[in-house]
Protein backbone atom coordinates (compact mmCIF):
# COMPACT_ATOMS: atom_id res chain seq x y z
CA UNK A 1 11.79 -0.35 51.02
CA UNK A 2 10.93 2.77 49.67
CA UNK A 3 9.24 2.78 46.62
CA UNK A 4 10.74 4.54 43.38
CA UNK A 5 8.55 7.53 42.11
CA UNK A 6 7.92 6.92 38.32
CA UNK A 7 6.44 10.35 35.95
CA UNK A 8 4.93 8.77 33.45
CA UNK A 9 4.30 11.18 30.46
CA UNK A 10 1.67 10.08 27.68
CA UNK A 11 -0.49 8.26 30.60
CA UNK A 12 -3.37 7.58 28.42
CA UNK A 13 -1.79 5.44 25.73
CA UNK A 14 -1.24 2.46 24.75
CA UNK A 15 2.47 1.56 25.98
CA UNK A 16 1.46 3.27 29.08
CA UNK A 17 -1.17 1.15 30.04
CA UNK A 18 0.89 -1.74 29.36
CA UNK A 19 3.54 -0.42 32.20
CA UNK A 20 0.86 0.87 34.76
CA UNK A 21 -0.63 -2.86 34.33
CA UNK A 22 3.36 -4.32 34.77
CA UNK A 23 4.32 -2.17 37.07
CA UNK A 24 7.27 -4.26 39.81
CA UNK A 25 6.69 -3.68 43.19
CA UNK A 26 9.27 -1.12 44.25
CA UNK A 27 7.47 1.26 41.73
CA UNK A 28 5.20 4.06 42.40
CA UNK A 29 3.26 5.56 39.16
CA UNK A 30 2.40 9.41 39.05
CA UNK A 31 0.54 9.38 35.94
CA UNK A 32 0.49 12.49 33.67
CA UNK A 33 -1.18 13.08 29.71
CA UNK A 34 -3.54 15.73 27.95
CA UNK A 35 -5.02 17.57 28.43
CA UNK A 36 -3.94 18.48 32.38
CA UNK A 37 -0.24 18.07 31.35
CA UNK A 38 1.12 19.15 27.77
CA UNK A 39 4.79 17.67 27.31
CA UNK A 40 5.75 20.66 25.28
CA UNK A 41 5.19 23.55 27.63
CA UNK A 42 8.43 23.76 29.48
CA UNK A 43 6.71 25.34 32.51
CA UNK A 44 4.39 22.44 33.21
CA UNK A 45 7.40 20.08 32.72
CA UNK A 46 9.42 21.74 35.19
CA UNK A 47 6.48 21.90 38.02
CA UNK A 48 7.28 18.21 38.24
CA UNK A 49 10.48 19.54 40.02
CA UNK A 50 8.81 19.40 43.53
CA UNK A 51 7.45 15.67 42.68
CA UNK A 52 11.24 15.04 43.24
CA UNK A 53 10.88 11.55 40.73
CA UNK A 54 13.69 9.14 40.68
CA UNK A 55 12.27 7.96 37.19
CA UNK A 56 10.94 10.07 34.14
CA UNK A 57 9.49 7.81 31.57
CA UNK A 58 8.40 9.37 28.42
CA UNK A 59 5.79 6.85 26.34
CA UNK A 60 3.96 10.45 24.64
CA UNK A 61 4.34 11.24 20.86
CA UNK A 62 2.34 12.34 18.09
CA UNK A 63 2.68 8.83 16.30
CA UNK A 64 0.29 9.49 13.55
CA UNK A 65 2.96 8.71 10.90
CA UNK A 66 1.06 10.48 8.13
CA UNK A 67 -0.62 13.38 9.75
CA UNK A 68 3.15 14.60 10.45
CA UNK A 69 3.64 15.21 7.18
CA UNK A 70 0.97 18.14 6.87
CA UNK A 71 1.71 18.88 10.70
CA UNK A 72 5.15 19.24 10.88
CA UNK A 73 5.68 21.95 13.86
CA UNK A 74 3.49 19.97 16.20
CA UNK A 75 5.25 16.65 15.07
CA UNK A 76 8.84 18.44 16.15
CA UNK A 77 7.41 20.42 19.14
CA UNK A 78 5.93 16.89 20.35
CA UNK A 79 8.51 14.55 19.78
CA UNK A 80 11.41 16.85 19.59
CA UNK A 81 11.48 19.63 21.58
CA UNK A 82 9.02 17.79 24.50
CA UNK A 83 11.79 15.32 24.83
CA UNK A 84 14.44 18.05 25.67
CA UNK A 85 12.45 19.47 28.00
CA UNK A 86 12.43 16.22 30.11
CA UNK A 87 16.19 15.56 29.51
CA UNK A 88 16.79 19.11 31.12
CA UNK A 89 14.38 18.25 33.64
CA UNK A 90 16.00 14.95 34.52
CA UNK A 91 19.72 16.20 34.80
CA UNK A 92 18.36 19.30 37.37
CA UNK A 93 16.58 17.00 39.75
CA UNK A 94 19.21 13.70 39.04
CA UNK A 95 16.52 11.71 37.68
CA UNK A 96 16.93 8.94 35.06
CA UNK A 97 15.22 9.48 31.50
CA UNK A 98 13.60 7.06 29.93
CA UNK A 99 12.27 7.97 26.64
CA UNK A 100 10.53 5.71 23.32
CA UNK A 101 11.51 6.49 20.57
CA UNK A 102 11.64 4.51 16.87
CA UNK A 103 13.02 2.05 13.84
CA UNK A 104 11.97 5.29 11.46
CA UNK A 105 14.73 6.92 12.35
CA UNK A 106 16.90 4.78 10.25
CA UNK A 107 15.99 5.03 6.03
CA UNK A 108 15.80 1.05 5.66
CA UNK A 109 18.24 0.84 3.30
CA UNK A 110 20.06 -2.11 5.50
CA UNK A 111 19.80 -5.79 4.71
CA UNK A 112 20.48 -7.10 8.54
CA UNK A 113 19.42 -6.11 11.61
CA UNK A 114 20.21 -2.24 12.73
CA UNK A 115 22.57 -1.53 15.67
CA UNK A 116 22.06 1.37 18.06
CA UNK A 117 25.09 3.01 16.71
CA UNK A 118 24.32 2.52 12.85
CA UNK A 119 23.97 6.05 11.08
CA UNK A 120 20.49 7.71 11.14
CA UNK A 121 18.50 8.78 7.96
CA UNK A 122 14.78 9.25 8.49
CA UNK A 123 12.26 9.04 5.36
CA UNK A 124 9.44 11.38 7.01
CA UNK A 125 8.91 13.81 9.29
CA UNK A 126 7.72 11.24 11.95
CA UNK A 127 10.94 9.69 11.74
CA UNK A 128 12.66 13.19 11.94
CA UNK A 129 10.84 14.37 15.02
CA UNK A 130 11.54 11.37 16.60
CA UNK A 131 15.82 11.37 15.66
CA UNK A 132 15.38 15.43 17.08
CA UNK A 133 14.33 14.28 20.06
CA UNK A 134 17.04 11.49 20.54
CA UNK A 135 19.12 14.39 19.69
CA UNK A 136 18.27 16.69 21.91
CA UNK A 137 18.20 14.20 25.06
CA UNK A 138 22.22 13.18 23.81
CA UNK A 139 22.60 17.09 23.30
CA UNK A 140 21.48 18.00 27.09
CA UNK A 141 24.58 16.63 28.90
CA UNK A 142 22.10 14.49 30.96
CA UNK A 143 24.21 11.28 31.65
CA UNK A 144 21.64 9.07 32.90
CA UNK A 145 19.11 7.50 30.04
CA UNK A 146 17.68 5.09 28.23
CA UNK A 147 16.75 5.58 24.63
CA UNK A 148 14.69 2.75 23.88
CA UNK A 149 13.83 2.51 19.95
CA UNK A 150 10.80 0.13 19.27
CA UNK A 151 9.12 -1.12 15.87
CA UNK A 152 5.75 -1.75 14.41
CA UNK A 153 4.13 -1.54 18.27
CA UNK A 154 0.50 -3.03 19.30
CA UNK A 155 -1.44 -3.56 22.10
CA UNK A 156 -4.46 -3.34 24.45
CA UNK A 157 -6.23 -0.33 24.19
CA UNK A 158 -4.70 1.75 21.16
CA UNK A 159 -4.99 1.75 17.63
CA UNK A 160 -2.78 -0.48 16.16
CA UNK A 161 -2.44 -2.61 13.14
CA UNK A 162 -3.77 -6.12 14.75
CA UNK A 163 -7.00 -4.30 15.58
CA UNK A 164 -7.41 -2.71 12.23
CA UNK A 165 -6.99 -6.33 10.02
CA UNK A 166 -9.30 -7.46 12.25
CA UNK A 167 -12.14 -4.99 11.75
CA UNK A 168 -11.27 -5.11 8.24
CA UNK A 169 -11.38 -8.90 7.84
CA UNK A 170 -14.68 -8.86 9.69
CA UNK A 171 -16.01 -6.54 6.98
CA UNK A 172 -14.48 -7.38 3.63
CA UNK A 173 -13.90 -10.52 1.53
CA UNK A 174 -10.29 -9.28 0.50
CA UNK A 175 -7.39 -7.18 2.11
CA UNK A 176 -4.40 -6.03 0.03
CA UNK A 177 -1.26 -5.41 2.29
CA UNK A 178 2.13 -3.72 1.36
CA UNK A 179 4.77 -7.02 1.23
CA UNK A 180 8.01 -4.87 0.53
CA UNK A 181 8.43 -3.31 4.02
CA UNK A 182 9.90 -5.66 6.54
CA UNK A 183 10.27 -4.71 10.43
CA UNK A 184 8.95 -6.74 13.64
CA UNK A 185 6.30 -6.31 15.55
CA UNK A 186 6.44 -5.83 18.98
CA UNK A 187 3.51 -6.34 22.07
CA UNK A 188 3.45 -3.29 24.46
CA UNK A 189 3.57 -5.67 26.87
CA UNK A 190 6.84 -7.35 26.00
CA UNK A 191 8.28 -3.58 25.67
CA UNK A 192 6.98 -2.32 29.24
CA UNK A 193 8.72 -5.48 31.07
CA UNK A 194 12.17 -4.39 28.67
CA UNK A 195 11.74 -1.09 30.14
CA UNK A 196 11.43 -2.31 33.55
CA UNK A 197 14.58 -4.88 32.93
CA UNK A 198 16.73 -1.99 31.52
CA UNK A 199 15.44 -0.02 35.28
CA UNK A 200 16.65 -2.83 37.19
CA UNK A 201 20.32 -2.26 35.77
CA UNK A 202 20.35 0.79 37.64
CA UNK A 203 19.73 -0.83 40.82
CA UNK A 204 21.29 -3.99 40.61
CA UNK A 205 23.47 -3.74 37.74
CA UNK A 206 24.61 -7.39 36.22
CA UNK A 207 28.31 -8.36 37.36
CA UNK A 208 29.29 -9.48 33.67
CA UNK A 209 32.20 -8.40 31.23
CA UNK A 210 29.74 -7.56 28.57
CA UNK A 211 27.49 -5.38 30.29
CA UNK A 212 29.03 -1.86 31.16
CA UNK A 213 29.11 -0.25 34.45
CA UNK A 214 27.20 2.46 33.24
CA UNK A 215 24.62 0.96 31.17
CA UNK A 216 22.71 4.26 30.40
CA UNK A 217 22.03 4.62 26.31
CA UNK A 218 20.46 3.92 23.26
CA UNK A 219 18.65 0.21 23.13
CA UNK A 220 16.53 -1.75 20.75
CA UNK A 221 13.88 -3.92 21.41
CA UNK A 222 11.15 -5.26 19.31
CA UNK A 223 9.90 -8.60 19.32
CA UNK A 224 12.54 -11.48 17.63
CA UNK A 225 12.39 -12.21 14.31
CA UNK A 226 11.31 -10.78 11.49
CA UNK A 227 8.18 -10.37 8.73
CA UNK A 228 6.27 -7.84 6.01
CA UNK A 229 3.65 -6.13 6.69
CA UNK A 230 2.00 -8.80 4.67
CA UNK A 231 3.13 -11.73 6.62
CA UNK A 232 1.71 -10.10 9.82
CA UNK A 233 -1.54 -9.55 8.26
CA UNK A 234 -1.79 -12.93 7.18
CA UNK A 235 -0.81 -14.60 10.29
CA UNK A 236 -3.19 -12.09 12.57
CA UNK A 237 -5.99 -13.27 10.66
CA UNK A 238 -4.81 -16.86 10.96
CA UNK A 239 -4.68 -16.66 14.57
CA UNK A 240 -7.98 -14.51 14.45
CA UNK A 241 -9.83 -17.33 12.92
CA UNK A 242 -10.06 -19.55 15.74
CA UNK A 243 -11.92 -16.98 18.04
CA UNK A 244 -13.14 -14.21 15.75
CA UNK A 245 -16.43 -14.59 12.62
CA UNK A 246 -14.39 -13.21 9.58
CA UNK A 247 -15.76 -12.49 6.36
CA UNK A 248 -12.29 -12.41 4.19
CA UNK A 249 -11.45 -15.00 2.33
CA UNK A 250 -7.85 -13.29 0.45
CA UNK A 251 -4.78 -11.28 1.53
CA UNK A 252 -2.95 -10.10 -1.29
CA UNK A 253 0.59 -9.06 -1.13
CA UNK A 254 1.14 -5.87 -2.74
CA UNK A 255 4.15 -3.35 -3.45
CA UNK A 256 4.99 -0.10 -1.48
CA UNK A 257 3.48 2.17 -4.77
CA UNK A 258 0.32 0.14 -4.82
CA UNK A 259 -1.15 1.83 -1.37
CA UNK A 260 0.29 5.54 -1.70
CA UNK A 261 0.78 7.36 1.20
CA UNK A 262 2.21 10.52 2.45
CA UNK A 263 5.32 9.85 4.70
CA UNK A 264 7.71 7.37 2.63
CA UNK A 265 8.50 4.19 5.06
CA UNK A 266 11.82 2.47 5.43
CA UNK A 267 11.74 -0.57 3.36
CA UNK A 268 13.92 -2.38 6.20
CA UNK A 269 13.66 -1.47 9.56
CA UNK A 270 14.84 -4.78 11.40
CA UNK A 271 16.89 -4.00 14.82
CA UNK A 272 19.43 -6.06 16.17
CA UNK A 273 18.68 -7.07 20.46
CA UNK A 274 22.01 -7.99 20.98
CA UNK A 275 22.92 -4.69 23.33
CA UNK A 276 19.38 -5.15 25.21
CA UNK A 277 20.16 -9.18 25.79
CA UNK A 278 24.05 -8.79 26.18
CA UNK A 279 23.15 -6.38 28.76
CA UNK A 280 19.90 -7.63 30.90
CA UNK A 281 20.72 -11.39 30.29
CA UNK A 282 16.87 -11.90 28.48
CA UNK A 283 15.56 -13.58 26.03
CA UNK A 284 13.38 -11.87 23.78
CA UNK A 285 9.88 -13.09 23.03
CA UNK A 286 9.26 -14.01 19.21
CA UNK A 287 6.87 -11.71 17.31
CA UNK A 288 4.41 -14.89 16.32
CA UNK A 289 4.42 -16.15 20.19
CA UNK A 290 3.59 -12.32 21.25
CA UNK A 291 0.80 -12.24 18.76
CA UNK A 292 -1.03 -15.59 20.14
CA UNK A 293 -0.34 -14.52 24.00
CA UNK A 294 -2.21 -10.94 22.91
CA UNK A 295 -5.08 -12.57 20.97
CA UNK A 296 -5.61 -14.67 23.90
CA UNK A 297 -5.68 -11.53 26.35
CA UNK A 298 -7.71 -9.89 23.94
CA UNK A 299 -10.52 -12.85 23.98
CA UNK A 300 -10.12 -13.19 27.44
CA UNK A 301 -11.27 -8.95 28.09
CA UNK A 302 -14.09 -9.86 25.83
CA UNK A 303 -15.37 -12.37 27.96
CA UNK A 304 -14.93 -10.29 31.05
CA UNK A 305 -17.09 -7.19 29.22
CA UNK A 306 -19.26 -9.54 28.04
CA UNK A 307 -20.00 -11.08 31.94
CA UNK A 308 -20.08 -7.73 33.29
């Protein structure tokens, strides 16, 4: 069997090396990131023309949620326009899209889970780069994608919020975290194997009444359930404890206005799985079972530096 030729934009991160790690066989990686490739020069998108790729998938975005606020060109250029440029790269060669995208585009003002077709109403610029380039892949006329929004994302070899309670409970005897902003967390792992589930559609699509023909779209996945930041915190460090020396004794739950910062965050930012299970037939892996699996990992790469 031939193997499928994958362009992988954003290479370098952290859901990236989750899918070159879980890559199925059938799949062949060309792996592309700064600064050899820059997503938002259209020339350099459309020399992947002669690759001839069956599969785009776009993991790059300028995620620092703050720093858009004061760098709002390169947040739009990056997650906006970049985007676009792929779509219209994808419908001239027939390739499928695959691009990440994020629970900030919706303003939190829900109190159950989001669906992919609930309205839109980003807080920050972040979450407005991110809805242009939704927009702008829907805009293109390109029939065949995935849109696949994700929440509240960690995982080996990025910075994330697991690795920064962490370093902070090694170093301090109390952490205050924000306890009036509820999402789910969700393992780069667990995302990269949705990815490759929503793939195998294409190729073997399920015979059911519930899963379209054409099951091109927008999809959520995160990990199940629910939590604050707070209640993440608190069980990282629990789970922490049994592996890692940590000076902090407290974790205080705190509100929104007492840790100020510049992009406003959706209060509620919960998404429904439904379409994603409906359609692959998956369960999806709780956020507290994700969270032991990647401790575990994490202890396990330690070991291996350590030996080496």
């Amino acid at each position: 069997m031939e193997e499928k030729k994958i362009v992988l934009i954003g290479a370098n991160g952290m859901l990236a090396g989750a899918v070159k790690r879980l890559v199925p066989v059938g799949y062949k990686v060309h792996a592309y990131d700064l600064p050899e490739f820059d997503l938002t020069d259209s020339g350099q998108v459309f020399s992947l023309r002669t690759l001839k790729p069956e599969i785009i998938l776009n993991c790059a975005a300028y995620t620092n949620v703050d720093g858009c606020e004061s760098q709002r060109e390169l947040a739009m250029q990056v997650n906006g326009e970049g985007p676009g440029f792929l779509a219209e790269l994808a419908k001239d060669i027939d390739a499928l899209l695959v691009h990440v995208s994020t629970d900030f585009v919706f303003a939190g003002d829900k109190k159950e889970p989001y669906r992919e077709d609930d309205p839109t109403g980003p807080l920050s610029v972040y979450g407005q780069s991110k809805l242009l380039g939704e927009q702008r892949i829907i805009e293109s006329g390109l029939e065949k994608y995935f849109i696949v929004r994700t929440s509240w994302l960690y995982g080996q070899g990025g910075n994330n919020f697991v690795e920064t309670m962490i370093r902070l409970a090694k170093e301090r005897t109390e952490l205050k975290v924000v306890d009036d902003q509820r999402g789910t967390p969700t393992w780069t792992d667990d995302l990269a194997a949705a990815i490759f589930k929503l793939l195998a559609l294409v190729a073997a699509p399920h015979v059911s009444p519930r899963t379209p023909h054409r099951p091109y779209g927008i999809y959520h996945f995160s990990n199940e359930g629910q939590c604050s930041w707070y209640q993440f915190a608190a069980e990282i460090i629990a789970q922490a404890r049994h592996s890692e020396s940590l000076k902090v004794e407290n974790i205080l739950p705190i509100p929104t206005e007492g840790y100020p910062l510049p992009a406003q965050r959706p209060k509620y930012s919960v998404m429904s799985k439904e379409k994603y299970k409906a359609a692959t037939g998956m369960q999806v892996p709780e956020w507290r079972e994700s969270l032991r699996k990647y401790i575990e990992n994490r202890i396990k790469s330690q070991v291996l530096r350590f030996k080496m």
